[in-house]
PDB file of N, CA and C in Angstrom:
ATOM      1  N   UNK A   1       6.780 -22.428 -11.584  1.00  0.00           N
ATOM      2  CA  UNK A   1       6.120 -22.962 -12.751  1.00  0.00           C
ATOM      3  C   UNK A   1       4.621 -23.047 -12.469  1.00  0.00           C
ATOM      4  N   UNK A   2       3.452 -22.297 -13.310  1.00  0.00           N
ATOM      5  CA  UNK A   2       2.629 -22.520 -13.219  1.00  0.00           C
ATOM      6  C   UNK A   2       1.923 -23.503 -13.741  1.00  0.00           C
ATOM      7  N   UNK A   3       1.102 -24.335 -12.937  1.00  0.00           N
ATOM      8  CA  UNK A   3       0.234 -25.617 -13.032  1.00  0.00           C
ATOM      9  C   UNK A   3      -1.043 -25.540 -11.694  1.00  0.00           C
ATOM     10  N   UNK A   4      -1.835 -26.383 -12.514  1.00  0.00           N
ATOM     11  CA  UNK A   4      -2.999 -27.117 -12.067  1.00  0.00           C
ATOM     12  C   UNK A   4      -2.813 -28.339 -11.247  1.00  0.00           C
ATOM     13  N   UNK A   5      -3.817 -28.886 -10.045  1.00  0.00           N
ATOM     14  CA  UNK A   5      -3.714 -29.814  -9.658  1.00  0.00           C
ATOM     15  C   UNK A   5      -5.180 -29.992  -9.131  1.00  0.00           C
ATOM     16  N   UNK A   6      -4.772 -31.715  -8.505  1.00  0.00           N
ATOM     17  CA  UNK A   6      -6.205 -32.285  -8.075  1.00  0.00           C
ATOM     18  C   UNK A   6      -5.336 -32.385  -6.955  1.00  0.00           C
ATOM     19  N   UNK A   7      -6.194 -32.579  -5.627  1.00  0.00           N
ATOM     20  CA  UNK A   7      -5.633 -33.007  -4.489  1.00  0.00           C
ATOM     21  C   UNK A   7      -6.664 -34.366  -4.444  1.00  0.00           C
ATOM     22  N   UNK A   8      -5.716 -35.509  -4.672  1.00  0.00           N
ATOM     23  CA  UNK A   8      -6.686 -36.840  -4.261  1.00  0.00           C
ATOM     24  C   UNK A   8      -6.491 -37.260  -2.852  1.00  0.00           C
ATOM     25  N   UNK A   9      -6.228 -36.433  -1.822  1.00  0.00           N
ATOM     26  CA  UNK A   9      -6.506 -37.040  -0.461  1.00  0.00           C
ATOM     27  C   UNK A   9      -5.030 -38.044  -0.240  1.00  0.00           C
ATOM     28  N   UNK A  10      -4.900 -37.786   1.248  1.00  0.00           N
ATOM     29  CA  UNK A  10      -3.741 -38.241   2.058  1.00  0.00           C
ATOM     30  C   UNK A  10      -2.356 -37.710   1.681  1.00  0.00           C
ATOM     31  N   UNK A  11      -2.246 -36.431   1.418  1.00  0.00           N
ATOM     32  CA  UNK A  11      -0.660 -35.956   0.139  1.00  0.00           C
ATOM     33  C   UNK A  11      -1.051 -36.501  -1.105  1.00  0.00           C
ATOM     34  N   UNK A  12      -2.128 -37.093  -2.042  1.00  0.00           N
ATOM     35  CA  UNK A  12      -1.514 -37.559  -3.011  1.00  0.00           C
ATOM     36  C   UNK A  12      -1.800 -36.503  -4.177  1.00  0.00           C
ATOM     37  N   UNK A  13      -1.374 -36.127  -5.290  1.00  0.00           N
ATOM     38  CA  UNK A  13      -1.535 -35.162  -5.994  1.00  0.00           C
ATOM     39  C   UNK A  13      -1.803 -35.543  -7.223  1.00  0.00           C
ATOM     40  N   UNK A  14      -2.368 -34.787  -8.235  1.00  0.00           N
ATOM     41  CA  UNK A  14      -2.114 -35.013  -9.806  1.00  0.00           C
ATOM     42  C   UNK A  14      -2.291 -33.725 -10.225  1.00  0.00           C
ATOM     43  N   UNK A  15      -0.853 -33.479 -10.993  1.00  0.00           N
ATOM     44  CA  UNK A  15      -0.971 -32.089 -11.184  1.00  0.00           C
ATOM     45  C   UNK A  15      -0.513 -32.198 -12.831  1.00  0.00           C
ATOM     46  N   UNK A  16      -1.204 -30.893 -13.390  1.00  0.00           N
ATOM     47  CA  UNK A  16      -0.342 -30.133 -15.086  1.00  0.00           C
ATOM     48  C   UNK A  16      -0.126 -28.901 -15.052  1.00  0.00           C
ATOM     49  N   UNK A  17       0.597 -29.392 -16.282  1.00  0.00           N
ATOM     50  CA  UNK A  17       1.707 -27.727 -16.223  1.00  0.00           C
ATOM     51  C   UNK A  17      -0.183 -26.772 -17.431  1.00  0.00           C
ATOM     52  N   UNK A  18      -0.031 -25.317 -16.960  1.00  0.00           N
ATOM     53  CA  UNK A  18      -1.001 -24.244 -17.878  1.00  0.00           C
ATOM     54  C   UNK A  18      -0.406 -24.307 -19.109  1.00  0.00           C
ATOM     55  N   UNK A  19       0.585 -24.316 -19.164  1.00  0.00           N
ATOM     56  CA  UNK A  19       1.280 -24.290 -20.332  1.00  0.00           C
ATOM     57  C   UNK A  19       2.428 -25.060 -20.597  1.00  0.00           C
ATOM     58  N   UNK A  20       2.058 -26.054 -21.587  1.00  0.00           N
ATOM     59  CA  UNK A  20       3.449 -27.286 -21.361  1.00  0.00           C
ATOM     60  C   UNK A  20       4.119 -26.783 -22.341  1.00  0.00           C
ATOM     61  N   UNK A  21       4.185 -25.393 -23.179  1.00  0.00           N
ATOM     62  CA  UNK A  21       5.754 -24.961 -24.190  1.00  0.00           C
ATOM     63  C   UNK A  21       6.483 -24.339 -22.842  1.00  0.00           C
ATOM     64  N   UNK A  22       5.763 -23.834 -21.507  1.00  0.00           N
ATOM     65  CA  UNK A  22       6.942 -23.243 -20.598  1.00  0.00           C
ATOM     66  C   UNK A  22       7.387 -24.371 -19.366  1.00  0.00           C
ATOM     67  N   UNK A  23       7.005 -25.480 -19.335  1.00  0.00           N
ATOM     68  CA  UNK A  23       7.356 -26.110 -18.354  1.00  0.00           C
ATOM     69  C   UNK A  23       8.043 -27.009 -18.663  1.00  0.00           C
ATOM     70  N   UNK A  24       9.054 -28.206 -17.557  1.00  0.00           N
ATOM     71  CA  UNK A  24       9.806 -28.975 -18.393  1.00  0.00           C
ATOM     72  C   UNK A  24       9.409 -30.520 -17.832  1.00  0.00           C
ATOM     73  N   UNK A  25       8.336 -29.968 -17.031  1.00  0.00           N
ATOM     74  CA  UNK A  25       6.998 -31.311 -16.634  1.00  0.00           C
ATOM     75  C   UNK A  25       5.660 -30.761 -17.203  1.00  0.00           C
ATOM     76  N   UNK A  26       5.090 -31.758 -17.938  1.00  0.00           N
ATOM     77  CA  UNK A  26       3.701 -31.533 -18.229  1.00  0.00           C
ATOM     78  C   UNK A  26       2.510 -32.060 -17.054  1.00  0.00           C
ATOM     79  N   UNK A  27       2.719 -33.041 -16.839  1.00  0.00           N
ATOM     80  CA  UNK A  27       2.065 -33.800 -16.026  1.00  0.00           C
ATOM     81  C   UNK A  27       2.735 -34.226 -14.750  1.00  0.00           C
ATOM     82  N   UNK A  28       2.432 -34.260 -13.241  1.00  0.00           N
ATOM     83  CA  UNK A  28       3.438 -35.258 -12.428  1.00  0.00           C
ATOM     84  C   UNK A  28       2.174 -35.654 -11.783  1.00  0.00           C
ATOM     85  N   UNK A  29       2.794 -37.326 -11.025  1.00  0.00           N
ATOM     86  CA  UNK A  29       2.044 -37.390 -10.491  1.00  0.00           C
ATOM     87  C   UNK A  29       2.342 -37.440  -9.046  1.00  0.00           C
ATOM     88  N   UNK A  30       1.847 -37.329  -7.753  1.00  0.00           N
ATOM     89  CA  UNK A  30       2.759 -36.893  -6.665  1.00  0.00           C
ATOM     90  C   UNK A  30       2.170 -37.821  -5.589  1.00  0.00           C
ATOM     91  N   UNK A  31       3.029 -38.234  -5.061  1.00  0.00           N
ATOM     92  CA  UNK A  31       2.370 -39.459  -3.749  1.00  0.00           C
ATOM     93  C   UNK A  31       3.033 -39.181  -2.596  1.00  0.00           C
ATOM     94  N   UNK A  32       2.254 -38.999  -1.734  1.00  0.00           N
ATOM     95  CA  UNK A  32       3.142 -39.299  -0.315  1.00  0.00           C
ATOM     96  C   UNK A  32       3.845 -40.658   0.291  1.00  0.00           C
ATOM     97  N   UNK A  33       4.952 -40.446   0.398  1.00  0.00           N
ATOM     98  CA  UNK A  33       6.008 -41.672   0.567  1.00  0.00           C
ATOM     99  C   UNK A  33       5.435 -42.728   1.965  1.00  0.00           C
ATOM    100  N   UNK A  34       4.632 -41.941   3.079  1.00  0.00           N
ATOM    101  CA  UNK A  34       4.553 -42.274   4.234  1.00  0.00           C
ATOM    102  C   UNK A  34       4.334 -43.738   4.088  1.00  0.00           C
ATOM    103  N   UNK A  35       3.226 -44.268   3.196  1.00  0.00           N
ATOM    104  CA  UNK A  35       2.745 -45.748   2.856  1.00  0.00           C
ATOM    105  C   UNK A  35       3.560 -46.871   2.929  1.00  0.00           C
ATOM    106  N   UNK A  36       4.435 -46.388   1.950  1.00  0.00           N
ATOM    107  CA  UNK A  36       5.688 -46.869   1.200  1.00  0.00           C
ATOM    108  C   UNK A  36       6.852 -47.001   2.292  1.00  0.00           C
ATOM    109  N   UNK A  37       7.158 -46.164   3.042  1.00  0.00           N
ATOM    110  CA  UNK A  37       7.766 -46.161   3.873  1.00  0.00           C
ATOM    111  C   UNK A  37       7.834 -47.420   5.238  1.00  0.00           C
ATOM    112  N   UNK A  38       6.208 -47.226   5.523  1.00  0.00           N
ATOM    113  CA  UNK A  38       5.770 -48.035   6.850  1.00  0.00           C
ATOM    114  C   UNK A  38       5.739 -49.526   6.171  1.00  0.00           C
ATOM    115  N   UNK A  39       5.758 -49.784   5.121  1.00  0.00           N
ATOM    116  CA  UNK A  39       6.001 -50.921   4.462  1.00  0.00           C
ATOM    117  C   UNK A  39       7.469 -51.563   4.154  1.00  0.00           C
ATOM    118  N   UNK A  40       7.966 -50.754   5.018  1.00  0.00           N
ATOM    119  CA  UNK A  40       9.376 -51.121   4.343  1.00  0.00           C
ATOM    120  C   UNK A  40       9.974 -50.912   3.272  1.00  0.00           C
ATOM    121  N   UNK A  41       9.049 -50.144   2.777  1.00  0.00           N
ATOM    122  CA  UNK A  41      10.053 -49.943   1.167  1.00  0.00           C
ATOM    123  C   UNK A  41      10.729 -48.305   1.357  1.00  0.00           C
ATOM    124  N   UNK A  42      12.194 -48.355   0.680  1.00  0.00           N
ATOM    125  CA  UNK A  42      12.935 -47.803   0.318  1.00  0.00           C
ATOM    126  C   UNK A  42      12.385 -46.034  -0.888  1.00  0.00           C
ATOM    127  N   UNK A  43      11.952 -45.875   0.004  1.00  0.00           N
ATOM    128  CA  UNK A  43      11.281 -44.488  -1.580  1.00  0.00           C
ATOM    129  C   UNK A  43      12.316 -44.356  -2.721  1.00  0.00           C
ATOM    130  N   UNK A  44      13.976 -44.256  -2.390  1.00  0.00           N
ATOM    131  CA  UNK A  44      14.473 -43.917  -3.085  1.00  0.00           C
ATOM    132  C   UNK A  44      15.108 -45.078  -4.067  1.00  0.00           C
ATOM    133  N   UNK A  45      14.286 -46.058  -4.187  1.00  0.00           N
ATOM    134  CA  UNK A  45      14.509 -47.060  -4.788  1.00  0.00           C
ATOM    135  C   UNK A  45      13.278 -47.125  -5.497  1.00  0.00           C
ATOM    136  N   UNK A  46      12.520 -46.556  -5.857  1.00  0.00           N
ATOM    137  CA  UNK A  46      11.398 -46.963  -6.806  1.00  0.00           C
ATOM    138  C   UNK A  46      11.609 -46.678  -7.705  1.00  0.00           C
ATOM    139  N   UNK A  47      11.667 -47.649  -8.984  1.00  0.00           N
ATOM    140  CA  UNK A  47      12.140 -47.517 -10.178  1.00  0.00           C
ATOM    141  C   UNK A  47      11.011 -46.448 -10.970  1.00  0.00           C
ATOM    142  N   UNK A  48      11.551 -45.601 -11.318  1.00  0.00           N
ATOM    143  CA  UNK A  48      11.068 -44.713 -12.419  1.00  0.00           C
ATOM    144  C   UNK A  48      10.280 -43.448 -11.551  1.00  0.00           C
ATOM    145  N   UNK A  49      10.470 -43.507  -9.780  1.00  0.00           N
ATOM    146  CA  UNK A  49      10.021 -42.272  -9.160  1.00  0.00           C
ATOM    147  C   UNK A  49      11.012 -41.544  -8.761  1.00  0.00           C
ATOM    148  N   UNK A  50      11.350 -40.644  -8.656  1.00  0.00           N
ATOM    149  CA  UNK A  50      12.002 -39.589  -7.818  1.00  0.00           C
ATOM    150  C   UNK A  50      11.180 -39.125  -6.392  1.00  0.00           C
ATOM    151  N   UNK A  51      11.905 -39.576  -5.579  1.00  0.00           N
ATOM    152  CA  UNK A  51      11.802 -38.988  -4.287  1.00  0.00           C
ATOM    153  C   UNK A  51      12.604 -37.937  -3.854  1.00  0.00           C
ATOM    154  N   UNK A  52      11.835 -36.518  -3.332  1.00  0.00           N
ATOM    155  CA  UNK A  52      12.534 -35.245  -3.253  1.00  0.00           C
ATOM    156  C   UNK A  52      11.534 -34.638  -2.254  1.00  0.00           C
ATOM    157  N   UNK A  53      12.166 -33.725  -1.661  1.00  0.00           N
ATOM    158  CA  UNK A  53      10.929 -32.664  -0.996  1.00  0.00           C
ATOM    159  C   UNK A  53      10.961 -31.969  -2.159  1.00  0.00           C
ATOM    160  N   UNK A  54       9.626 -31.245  -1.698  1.00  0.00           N
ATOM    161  CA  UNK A  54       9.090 -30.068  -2.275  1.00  0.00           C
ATOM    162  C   UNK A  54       8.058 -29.446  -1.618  1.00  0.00           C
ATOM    163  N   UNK A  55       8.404 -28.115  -1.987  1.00  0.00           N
ATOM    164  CA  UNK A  55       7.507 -26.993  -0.985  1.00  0.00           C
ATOM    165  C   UNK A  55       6.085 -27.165  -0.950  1.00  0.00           C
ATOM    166  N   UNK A  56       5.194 -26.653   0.186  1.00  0.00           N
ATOM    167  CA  UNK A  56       3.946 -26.830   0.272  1.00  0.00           C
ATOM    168  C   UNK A  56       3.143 -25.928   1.320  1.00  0.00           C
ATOM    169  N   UNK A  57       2.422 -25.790   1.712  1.00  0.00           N
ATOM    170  CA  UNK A  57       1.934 -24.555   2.969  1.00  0.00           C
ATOM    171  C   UNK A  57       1.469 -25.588   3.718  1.00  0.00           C
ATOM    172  N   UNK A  58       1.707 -25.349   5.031  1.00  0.00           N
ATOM    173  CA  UNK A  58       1.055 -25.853   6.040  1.00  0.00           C
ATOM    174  C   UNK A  58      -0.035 -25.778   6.371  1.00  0.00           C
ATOM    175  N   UNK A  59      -0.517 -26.151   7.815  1.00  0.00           N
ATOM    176  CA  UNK A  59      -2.235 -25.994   8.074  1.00  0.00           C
ATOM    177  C   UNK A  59      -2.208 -23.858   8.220  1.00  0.00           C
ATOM    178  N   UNK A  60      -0.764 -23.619   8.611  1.00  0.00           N
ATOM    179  CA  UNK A  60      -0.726 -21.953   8.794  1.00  0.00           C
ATOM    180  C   UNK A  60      -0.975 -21.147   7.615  1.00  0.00           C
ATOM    181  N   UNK A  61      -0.983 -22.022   6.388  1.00  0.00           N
ATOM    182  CA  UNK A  61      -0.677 -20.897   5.417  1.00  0.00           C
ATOM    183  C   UNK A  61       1.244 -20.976   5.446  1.00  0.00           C
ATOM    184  N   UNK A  62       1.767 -21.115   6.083  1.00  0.00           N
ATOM    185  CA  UNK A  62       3.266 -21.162   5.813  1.00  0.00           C
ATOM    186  C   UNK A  62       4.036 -21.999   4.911  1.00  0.00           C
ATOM    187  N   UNK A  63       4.880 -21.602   4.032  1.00  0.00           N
ATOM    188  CA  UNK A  63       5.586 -22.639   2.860  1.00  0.00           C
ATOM    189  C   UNK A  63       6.866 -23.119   3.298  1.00  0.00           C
ATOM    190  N   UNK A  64       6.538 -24.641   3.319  1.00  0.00           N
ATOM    191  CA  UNK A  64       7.329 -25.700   3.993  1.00  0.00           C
ATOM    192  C   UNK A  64       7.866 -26.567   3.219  1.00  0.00           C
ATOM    193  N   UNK A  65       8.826 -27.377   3.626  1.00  0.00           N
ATOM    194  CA  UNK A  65       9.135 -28.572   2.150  1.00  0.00           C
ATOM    195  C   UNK A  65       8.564 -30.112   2.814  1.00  0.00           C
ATOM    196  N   UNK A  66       7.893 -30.557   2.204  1.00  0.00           N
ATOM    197  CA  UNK A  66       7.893 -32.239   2.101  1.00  0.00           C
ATOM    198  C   UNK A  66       8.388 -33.158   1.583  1.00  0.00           C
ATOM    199  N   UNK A  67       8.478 -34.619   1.984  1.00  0.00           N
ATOM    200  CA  UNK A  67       8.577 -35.615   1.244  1.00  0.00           C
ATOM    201  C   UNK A  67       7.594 -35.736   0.286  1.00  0.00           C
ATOM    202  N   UNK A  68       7.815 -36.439  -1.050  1.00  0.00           N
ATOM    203  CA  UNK A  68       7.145 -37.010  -1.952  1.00  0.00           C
ATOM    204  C   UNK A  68       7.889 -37.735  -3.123  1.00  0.00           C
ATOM    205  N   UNK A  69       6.946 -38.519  -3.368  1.00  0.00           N
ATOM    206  CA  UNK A  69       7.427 -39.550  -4.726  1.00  0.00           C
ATOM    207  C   UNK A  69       6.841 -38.898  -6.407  1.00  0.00           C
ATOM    208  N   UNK A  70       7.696 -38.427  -7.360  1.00  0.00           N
ATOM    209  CA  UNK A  70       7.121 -37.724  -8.088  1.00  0.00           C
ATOM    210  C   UNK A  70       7.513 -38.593  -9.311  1.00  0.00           C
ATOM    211  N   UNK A  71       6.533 -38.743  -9.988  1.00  0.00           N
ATOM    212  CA  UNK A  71       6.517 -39.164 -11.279  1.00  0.00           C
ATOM    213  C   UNK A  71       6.188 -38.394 -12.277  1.00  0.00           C
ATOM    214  N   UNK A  72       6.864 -37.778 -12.901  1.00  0.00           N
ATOM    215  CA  UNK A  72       7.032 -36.668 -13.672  1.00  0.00           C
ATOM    216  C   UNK A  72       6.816 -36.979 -15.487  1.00  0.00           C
ATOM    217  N   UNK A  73       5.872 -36.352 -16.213  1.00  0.00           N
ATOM    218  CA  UNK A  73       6.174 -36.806 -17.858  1.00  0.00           C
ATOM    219  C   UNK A  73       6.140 -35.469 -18.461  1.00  0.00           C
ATOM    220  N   UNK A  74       6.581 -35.785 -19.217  1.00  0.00           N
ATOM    221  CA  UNK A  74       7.039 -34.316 -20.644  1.00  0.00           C
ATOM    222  C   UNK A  74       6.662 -35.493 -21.644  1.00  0.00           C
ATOM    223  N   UNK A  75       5.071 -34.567 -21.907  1.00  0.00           N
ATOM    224  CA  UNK A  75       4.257 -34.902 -23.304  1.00  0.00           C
ATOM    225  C   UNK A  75       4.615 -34.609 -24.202  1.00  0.00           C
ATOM    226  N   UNK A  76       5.426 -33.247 -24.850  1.00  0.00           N
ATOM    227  CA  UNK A  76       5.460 -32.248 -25.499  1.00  0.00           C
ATOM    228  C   UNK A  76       7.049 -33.122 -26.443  1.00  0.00           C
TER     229      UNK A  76
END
């Protein structure tokens, strides 16, 4: 799916879809769990996030999967 993003520093993301008639996220917003984690909290307990990997390139250029907390909206 093609989309746009900001990289706001430490994993955290804000990304949109180029075209929200082909995507079935318009907007997500993407956090790295690590925070959340060292705090004791449960990622997969945050109400209204989904925690999932998802692919990403490494420092190699190589496509890898990560943790992240995604908050996902469909504007459309």
């Amino acid at each position: 799916m093609d989309h746009y993003g900001i990289n706001l520093g430490d994993g955290n993301l804000f990304e949109w879809a180029k075209n929200m008639n082909a995507n079935d996220k318009d907007v997500v917003f993407v956090l790295n769990p690590d925070p959340f984690i060292v705090a004791g909290v449960d990622p997969n307990r945050i109400e209204g996030w989904v925690f999932a990997k998802v692919p990403a390139e490494d420092d190699r250029g190589r496509m890898i999967e990560v943790d992240k907390i995604l908050k996902p909206f469909n504007l459309l």
